[in-house]
C-alpha atoms as a PDB file:
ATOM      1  CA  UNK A   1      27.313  11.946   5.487  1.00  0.00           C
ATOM      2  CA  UNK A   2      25.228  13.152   7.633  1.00  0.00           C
ATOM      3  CA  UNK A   3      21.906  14.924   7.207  1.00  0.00           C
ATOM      4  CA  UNK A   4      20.050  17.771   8.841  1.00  0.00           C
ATOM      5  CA  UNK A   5      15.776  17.163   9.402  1.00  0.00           C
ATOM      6  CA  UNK A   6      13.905  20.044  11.033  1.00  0.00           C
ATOM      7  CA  UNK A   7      10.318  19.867  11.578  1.00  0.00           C
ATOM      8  CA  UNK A   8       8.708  23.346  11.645  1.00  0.00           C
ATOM      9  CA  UNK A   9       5.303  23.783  13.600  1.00  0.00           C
ATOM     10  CA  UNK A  10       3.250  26.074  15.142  1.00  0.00           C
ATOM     11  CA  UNK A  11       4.927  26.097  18.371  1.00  0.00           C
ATOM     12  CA  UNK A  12       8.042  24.268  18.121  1.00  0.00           C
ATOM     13  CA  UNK A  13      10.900  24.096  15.794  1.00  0.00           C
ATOM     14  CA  UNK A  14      12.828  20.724  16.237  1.00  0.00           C
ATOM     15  CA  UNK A  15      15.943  19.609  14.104  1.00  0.00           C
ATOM     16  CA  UNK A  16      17.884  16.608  14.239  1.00  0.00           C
ATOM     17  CA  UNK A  17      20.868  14.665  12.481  1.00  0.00           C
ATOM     18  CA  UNK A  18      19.889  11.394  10.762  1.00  0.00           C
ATOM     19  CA  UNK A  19      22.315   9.353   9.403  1.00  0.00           C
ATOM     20  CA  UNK A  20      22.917   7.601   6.329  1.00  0.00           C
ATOM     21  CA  UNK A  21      21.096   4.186   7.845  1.00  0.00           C
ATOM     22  CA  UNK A  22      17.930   7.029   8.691  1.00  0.00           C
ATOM     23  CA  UNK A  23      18.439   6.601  12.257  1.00  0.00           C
ATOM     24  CA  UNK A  24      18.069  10.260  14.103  1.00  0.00           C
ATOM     25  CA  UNK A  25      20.595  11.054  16.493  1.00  0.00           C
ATOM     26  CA  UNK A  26      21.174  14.124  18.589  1.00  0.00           C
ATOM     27  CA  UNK A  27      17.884  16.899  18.139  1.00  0.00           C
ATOM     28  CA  UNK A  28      17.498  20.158  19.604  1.00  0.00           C
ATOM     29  CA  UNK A  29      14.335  22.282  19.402  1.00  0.00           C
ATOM     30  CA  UNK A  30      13.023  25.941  20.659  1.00  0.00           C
ATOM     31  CA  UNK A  31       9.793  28.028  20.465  1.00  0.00           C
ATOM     32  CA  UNK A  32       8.575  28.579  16.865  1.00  0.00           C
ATOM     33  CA  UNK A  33       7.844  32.241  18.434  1.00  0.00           C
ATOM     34  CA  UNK A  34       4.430  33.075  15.941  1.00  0.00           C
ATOM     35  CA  UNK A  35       3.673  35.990  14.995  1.00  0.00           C
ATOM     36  CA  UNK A  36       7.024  36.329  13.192  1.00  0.00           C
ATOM     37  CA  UNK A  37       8.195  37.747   9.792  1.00  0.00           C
ATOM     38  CA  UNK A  38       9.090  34.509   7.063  1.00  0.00           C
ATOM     39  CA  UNK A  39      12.585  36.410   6.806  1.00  0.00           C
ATOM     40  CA  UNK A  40      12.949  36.212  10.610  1.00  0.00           C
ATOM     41  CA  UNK A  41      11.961  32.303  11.303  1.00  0.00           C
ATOM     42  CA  UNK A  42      14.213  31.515   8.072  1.00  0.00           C
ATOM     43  CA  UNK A  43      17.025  32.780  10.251  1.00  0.00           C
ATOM     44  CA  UNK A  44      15.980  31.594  13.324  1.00  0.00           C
ATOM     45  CA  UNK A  45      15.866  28.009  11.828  1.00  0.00           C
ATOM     46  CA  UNK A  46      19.586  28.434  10.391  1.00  0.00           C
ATOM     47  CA  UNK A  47      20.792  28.884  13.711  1.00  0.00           C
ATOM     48  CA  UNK A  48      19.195  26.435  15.311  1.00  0.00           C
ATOM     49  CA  UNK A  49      20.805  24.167  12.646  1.00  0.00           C
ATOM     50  CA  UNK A  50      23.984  25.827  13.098  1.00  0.00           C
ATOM     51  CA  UNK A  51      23.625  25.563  17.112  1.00  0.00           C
ATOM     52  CA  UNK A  52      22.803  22.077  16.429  1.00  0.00           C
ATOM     53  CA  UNK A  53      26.276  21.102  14.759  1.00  0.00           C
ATOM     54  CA  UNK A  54      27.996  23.419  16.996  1.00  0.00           C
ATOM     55  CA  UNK A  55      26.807  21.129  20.026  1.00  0.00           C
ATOM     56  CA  UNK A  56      28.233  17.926  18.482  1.00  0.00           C
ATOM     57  CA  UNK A  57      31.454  19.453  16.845  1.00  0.00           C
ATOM     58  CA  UNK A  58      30.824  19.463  13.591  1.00  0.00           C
ATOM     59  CA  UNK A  59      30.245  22.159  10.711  1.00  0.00           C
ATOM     60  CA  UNK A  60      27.810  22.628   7.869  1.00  0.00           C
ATOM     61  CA  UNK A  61      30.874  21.040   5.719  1.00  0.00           C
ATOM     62  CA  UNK A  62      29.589  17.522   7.120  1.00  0.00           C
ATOM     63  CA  UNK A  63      26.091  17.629   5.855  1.00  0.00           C
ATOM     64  CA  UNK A  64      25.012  16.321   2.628  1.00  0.00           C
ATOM     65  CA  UNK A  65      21.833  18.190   3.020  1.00  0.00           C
ATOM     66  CA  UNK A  66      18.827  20.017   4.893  1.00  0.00           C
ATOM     67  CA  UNK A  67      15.016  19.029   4.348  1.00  0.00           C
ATOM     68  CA  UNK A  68      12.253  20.893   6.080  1.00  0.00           C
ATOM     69  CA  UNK A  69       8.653  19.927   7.012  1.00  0.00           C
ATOM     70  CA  UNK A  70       6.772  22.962   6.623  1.00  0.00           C
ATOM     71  CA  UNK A  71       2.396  22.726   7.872  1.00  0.00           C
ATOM     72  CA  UNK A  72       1.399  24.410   4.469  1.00  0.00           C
ATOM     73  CA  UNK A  73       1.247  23.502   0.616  1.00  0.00           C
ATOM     74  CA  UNK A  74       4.777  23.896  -0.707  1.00  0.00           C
ATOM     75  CA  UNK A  75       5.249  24.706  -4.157  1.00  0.00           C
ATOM     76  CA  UNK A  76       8.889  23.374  -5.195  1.00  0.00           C
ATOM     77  CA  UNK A  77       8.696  24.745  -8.895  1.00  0.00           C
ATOM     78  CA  UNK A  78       9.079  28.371  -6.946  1.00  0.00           C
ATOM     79  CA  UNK A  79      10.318  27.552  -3.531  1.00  0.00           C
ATOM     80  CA  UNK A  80       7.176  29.401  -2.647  1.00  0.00           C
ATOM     81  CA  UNK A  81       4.648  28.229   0.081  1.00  0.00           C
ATOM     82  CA  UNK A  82       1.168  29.040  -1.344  1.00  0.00           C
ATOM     83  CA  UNK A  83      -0.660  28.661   2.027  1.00  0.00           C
ATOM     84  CA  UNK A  84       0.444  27.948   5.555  1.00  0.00           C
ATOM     85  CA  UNK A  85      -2.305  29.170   7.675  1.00  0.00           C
ATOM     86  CA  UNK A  86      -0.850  29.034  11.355  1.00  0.00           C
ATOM     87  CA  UNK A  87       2.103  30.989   9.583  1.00  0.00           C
ATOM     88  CA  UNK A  88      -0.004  33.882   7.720  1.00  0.00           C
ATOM     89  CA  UNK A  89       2.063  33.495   4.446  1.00  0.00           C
ATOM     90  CA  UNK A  90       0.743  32.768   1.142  1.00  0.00           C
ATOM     91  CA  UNK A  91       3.115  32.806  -1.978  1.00  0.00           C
ATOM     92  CA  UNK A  92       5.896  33.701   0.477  1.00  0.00           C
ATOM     93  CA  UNK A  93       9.157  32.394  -1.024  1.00  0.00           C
ATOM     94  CA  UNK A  94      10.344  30.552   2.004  1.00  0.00           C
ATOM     95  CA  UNK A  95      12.096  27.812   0.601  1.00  0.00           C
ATOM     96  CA  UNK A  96      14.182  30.261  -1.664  1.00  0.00           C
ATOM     97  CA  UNK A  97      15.269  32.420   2.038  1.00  0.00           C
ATOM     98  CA  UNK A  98      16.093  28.927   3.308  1.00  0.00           C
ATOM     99  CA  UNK A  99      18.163  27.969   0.463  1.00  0.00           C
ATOM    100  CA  UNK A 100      20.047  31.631   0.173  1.00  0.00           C
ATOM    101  CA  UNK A 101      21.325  30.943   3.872  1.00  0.00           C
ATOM    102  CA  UNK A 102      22.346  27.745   3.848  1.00  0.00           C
ATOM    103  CA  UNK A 103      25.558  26.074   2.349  1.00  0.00           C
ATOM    104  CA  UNK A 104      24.078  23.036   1.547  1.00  0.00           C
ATOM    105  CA  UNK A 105      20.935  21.667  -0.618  1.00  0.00           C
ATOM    106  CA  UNK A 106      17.509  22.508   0.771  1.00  0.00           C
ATOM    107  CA  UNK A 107      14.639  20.771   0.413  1.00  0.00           C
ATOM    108  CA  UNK A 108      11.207  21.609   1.317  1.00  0.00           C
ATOM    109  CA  UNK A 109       7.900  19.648   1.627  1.00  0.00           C
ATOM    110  CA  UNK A 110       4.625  19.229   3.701  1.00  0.00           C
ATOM    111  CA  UNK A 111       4.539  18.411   7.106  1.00  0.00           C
ATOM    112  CA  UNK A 112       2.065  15.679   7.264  1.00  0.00           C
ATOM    113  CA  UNK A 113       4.383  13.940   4.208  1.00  0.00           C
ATOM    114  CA  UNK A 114       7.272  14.585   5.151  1.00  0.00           C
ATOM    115  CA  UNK A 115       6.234  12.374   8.084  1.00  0.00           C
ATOM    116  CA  UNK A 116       4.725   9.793   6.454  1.00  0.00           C
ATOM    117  CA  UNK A 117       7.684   9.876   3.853  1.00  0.00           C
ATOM    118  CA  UNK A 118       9.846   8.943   7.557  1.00  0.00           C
ATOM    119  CA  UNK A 119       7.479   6.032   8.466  1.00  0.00           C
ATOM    120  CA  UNK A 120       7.565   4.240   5.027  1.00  0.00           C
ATOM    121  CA  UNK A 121      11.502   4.820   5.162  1.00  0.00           C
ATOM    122  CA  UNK A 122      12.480   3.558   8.413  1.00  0.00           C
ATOM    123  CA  UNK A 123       9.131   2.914  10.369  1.00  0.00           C
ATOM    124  CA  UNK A 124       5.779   1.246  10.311  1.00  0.00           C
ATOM    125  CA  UNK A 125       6.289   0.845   5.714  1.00  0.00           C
ATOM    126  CA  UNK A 126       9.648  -0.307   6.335  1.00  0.00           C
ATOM    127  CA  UNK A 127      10.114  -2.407   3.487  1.00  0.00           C
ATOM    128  CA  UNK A 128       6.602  -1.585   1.698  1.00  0.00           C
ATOM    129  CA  UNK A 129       6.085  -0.470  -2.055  1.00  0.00           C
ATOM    130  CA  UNK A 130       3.247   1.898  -0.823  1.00  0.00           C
ATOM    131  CA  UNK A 131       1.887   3.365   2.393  1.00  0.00           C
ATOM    132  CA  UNK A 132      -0.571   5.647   3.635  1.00  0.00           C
ATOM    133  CA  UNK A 133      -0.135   7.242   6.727  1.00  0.00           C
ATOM    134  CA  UNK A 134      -3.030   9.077   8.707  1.00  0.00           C
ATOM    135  CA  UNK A 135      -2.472  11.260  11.538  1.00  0.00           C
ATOM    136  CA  UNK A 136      -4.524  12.370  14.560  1.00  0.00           C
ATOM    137  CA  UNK A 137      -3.888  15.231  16.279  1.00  0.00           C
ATOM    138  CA  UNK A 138      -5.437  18.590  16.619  1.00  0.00           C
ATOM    139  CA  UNK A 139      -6.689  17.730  12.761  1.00  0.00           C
ATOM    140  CA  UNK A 140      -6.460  14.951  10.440  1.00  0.00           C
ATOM    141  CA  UNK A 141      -3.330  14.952   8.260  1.00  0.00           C
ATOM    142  CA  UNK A 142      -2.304  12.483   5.688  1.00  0.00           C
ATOM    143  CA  UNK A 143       0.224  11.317   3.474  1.00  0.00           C
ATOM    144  CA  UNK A 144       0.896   9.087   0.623  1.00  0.00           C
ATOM    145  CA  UNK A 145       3.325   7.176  -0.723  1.00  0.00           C
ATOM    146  CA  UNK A 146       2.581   5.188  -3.857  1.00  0.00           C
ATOM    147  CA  UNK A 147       5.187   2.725  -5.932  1.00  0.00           C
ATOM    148  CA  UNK A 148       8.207   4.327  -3.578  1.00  0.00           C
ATOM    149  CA  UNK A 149       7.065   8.435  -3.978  1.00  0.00           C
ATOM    150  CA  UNK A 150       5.534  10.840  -2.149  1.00  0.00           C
ATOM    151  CA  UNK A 151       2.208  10.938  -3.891  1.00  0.00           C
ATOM    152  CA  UNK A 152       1.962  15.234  -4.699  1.00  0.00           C
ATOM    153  CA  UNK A 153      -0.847  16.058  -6.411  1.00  0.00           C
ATOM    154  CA  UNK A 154      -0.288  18.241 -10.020  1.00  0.00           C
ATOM    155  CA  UNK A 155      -0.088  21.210  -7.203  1.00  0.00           C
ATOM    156  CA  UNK A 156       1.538  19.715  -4.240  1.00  0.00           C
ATOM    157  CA  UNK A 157      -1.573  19.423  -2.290  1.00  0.00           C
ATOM    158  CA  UNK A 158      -2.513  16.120  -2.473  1.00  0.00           C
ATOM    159  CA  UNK A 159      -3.015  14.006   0.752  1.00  0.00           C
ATOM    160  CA  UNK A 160      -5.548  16.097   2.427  1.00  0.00           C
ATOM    161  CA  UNK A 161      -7.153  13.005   3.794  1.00  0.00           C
ATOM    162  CA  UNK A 162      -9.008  14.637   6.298  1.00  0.00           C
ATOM    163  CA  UNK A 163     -11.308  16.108   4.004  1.00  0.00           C
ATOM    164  CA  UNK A 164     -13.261  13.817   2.569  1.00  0.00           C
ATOM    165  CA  UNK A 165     -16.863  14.206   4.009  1.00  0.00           C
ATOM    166  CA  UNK A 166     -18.198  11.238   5.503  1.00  0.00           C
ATOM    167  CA  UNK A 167     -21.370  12.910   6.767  1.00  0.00           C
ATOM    168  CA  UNK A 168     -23.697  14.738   4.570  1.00  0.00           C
ATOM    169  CA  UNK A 169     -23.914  18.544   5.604  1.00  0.00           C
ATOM    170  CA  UNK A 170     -22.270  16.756   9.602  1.00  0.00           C
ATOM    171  CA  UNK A 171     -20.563  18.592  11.149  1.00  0.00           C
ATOM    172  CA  UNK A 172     -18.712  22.176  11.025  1.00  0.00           C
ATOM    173  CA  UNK A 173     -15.149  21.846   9.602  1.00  0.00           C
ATOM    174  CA  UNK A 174     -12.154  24.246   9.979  1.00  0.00           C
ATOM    175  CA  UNK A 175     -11.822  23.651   5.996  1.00  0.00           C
ATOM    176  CA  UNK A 176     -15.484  25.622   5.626  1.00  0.00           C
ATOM    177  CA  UNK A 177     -17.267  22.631   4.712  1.00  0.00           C
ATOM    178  CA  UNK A 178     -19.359  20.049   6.628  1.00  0.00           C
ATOM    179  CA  UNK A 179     -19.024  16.434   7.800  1.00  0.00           C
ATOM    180  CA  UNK A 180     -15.523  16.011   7.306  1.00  0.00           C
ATOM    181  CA  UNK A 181     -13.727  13.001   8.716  1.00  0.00           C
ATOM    182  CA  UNK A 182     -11.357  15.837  10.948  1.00  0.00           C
ATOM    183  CA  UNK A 183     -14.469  16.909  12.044  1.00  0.00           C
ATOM    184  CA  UNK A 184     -15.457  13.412  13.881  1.00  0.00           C
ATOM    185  CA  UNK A 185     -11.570  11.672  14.239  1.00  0.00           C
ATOM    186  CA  UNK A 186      -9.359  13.961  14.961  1.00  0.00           C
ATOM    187  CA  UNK A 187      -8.265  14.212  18.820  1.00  0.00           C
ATOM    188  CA  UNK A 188     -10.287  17.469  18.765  1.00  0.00           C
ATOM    189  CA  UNK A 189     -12.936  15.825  17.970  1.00  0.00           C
ATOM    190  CA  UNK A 190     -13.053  12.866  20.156  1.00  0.00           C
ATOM    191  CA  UNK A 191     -12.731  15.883  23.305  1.00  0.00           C
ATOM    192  CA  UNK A 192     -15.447  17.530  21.749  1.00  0.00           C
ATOM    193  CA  UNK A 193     -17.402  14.602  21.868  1.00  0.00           C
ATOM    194  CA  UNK A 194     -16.700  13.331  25.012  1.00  0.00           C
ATOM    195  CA  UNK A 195     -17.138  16.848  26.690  1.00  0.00           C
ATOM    196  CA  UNK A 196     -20.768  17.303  24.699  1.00  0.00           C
ATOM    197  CA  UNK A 197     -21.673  13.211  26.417  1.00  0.00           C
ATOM    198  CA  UNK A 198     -20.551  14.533  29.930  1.00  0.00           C
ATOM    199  CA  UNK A 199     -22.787  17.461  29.921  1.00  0.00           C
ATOM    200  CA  UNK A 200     -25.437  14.709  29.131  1.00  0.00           C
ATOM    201  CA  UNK A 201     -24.228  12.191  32.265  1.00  0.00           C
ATOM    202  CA  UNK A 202     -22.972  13.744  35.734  1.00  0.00           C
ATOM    203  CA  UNK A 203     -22.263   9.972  36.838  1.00  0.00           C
ATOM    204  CA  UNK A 204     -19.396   9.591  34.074  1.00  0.00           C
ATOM    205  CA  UNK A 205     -16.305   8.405  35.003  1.00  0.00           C
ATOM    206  CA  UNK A 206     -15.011  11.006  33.346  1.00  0.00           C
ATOM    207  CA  UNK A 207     -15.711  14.263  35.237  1.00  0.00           C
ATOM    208  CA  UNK A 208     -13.664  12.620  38.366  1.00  0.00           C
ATOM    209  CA  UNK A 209     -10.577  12.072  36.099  1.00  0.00           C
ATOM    210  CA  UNK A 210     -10.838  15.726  34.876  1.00  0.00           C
ATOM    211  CA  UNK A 211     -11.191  17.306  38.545  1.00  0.00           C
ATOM    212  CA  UNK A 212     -14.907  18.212  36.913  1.00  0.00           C
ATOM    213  CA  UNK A 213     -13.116  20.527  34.792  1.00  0.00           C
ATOM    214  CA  UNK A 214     -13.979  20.208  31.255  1.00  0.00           C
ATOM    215  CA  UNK A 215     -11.260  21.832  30.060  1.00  0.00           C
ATOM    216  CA  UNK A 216      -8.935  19.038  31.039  1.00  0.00           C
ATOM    217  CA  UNK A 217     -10.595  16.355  29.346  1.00  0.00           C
ATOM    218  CA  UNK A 218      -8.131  15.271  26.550  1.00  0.00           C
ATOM    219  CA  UNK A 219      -7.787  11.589  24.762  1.00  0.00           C
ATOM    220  CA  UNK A 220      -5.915   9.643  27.397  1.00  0.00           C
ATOM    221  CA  UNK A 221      -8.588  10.229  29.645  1.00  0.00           C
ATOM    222  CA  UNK A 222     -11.326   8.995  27.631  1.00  0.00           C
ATOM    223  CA  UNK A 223      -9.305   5.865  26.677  1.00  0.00           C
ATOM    224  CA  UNK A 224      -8.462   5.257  30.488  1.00  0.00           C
ATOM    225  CA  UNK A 225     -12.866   5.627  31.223  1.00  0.00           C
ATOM    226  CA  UNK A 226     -13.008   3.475  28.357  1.00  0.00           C
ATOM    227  CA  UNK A 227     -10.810   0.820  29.620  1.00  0.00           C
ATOM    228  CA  UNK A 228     -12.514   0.724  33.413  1.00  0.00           C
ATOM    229  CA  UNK A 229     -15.929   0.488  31.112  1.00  0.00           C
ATOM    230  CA  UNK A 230     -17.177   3.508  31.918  1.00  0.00           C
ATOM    231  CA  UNK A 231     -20.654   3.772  29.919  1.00  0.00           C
ATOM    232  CA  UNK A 232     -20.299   7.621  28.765  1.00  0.00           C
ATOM    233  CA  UNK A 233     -16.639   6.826  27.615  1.00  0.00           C
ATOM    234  CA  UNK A 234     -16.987   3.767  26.279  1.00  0.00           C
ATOM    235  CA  UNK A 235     -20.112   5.462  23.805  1.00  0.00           C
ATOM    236  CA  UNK A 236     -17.718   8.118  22.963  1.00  0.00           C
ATOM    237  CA  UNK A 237     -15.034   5.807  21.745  1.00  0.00           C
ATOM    238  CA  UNK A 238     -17.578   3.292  19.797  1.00  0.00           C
ATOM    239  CA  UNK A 239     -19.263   6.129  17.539  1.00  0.00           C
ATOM    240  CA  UNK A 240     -15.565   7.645  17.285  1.00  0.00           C
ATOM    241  CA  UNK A 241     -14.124   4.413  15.886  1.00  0.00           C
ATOM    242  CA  UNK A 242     -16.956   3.702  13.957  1.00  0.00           C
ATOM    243  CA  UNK A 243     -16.070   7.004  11.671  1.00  0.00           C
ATOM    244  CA  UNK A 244     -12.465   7.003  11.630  1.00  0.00           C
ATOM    245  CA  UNK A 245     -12.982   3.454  10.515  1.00  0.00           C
ATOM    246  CA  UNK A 246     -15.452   4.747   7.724  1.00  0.00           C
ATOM    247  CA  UNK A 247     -12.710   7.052   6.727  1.00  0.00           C
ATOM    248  CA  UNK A 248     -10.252   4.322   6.825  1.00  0.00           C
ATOM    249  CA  UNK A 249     -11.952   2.171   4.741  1.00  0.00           C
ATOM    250  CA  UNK A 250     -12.465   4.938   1.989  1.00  0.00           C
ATOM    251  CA  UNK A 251      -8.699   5.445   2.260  1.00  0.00           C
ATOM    252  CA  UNK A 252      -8.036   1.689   1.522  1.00  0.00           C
ATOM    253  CA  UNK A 253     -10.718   0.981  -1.171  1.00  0.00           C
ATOM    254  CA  UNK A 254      -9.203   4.006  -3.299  1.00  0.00           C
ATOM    255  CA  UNK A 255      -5.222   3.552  -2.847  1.00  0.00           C
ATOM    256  CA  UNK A 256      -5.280   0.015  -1.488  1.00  0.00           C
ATOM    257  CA  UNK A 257      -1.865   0.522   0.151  1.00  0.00           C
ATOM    258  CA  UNK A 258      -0.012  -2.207   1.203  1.00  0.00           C
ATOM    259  CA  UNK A 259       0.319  -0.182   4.862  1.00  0.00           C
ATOM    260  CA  UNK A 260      -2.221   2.161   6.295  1.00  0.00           C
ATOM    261  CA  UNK A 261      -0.103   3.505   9.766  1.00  0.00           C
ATOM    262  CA  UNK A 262      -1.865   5.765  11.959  1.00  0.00           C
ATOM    263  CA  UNK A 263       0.053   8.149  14.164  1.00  0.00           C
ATOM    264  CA  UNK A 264      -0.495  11.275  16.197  1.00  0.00           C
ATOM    265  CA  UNK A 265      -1.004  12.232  20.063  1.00  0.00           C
ATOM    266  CA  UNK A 266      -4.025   9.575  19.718  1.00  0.00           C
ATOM    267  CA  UNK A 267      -2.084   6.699  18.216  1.00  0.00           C
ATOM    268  CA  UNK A 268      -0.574   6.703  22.061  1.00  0.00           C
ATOM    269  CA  UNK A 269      -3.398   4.673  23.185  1.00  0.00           C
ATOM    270  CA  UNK A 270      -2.473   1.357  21.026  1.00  0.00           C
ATOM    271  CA  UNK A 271      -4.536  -1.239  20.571  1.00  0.00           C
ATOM    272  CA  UNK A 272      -7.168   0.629  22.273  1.00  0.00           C
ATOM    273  CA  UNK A 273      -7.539   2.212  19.275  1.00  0.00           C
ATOM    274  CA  UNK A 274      -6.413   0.130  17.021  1.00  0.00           C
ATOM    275  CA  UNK A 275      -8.503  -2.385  17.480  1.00  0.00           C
ATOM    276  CA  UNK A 276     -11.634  -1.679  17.446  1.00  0.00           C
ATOM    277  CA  UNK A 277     -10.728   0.464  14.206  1.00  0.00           C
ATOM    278  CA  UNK A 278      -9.158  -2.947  12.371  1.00  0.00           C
ATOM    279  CA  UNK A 279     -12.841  -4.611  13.481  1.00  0.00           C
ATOM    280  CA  UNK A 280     -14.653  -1.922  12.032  1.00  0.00           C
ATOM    281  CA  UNK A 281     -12.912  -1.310   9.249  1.00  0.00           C
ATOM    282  CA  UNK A 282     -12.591  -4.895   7.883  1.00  0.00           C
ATOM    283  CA  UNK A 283     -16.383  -5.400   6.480  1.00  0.00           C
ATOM    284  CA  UNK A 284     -16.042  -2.006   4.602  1.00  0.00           C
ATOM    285  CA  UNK A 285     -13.405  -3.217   2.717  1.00  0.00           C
ATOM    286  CA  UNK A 286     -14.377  -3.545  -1.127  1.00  0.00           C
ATOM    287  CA  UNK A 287     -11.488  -6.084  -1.472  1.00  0.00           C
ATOM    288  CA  UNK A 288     -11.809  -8.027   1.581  1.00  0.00           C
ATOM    289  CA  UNK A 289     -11.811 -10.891   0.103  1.00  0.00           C
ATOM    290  CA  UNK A 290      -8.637 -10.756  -1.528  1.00  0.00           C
ATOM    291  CA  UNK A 291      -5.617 -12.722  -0.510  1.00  0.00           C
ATOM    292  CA  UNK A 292      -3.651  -9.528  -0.145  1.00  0.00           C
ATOM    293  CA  UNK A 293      -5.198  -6.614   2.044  1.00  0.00           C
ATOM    294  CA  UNK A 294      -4.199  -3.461   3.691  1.00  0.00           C
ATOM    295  CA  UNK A 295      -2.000  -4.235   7.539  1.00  0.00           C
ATOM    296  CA  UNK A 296      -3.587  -1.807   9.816  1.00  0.00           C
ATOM    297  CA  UNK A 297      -0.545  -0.893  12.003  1.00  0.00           C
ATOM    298  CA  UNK A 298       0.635   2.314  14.397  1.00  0.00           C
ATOM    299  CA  UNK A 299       3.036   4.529  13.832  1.00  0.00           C
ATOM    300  CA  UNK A 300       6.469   3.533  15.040  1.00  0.00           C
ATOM    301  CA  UNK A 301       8.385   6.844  15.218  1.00  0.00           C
ATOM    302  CA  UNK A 302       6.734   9.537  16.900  1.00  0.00           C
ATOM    303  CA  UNK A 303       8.007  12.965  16.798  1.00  0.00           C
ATOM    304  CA  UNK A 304      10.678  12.119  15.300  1.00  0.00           C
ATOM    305  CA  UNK A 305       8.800  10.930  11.926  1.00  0.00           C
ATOM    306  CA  UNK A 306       8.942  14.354  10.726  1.00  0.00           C
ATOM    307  CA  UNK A 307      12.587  15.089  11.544  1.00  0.00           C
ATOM    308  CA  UNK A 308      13.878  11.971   9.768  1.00  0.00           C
ATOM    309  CA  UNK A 309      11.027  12.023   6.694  1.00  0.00           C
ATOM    310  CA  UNK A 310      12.435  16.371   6.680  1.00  0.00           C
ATOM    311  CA  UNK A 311      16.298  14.771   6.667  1.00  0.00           C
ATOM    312  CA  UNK A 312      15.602  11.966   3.960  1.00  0.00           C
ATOM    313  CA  UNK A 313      13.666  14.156   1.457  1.00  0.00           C
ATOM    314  CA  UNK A 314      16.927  14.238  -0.909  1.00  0.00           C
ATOM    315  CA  UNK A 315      16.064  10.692  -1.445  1.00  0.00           C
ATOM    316  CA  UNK A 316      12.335  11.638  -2.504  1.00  0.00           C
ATOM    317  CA  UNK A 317      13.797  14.107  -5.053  1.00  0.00           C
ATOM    318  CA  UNK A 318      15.962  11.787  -6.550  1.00  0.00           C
ATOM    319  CA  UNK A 319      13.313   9.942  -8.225  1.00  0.00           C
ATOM    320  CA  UNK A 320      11.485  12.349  -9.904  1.00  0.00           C
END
């Protein structure tokens, strides 16, 4: 049977059908519309489900089940989400609205897992015991899977891999405290960068490919200075490499995963990024001697990691 994967964020709702081989099929998606009551968007996503069927024919009677990616800690024991900041809930029981309006299981879980959860299913861990996956974006999200399971912490929150500090009192992070590895590898952070290097070089590269409009400058245009060796860029991207790979490396020497993927809006630019990160992060490897070491790899799914990792949660909850 079919299954139903919606991935809930700050300004988009998305859902999509996966199928019993996790391959996503038809997906629909609409404004998340923020500021809005929990009781509301619970609503609004059971009709986009519904509205999703409807388009293909099909009724909630063909779905085995729903699973939702929600940005916020998820507590399953009360179908409660503790703390979804974009959101303003904490201890609203979201899960239990969601599972009072639909006719079908409901499952709930992390964002930034449920994605990785896709990519070790049917993406870059394809076929791996254990995978960590690292995302870039406007932060630095995470998520582990360990021995075939979604690593959870004794409170849900584990995975928060953009928090480790990798800078002594570095940095300003949205978390409240300093020198966090979001704070120098996210995408925000690589713009922030680059923008605080142009204000330091007029002859950069990168003010022509922005229209001299700082506001504009976002990753692809860094990577494309980069590539045409532009000086400014190409300083930008070395000390940004150099930390994510310092992060990286921290990552690997703790879990030692058999896959480390990294996705997000930044994992667009390929080996670009990838590797100068591998180079980086190879020396900082505790076991690097070893026979058997961590494969450095993108992403493979894009946006649609979250919809099928939201879809395939029943299969995460039938091994606990």
């Amino acid at each position: 049977m079919l299954r139903i994967g919606i991935d809930l964020g700050g300004t988009k709702i998305a859902a999509g059908l996966v199928d019993e081989n996790r391959v996503l099929g038809p997906s629909i998606q609409e404004p998340t519309g923020l500021p809005r009551p929990a009781g509301e968007l619970a609503e609004a996503i059971y009709h986009l489900a519904y509205r999703l069927l409807k388009e293909q024919g099909l009724t909630f009677q063909d779905v085995e089940s729903v699973g939702i990616g929600i940005p916020g800690t998820v507590n399953k024991e009360t179908d409660c989400i503790e703390y979804a900041n974009n959101f303003v809930f904490e201890n609203v029981p979201f899960l239990k609205m969601l599972k009072e309006l639909f006719p079908c299981p409901v499952y709930g879980e992390n964002d930034a897992k449920a994605a990785a959860w896709g990519e070790y299913l049917a993406g870059a861990g394809r076929g791996s015991r254990s995978m960590t996956a690292v995302t870039l974006g406007t932060g630095v999200g995470g998520g582990i899977i360990l021995n075939g399971k979604i690593l959870e912490g004794h409170n849900g929150a584990a995975g928060e891999l953009g928090h480790m500090v990798i800078h002594q009192n570095g940095r300003p992070c949205t978390c409240g405290r300093r020198g966090c590895l979001e704070a120098y590898a996210s995408a925000t952070a690589l713009v922030s960068r680059a923008k605080e290097a142009m204000e330091h070089c007029e002859t950069s590269m990168l003010w022509n490919l922005c229209g001299r409009n700082l506001s504009e400058v976002n990753g692809r245009i860094i990577f494309e200075a980069s590539k045409k060796g532009d000086p400014t860029a190409c300083e930008v991207l070395d000390s940004f490499t150099e930390d994510l790979s310092d992060g990286i490396a921290n990552i690997i020497n703790i879990l030692q995963p058999e896959v480390l993927c990294i996705g997000g809006g930044l994992s667009g630019a390929g080996e670009a990024l990838l590797a100068p990160v591998r180079e980086k992060t190879a020396p900082k490897i505790y076991s690097r001697a070893s026979e058997k070491n961590t494969r450095i790899v993108l992403a493979e799914l894009g946006n649609g990691a979250g919809i099928i990792g939201a879809a395939c949660l029943n299969e995460q909850m039938s091994k606990n």
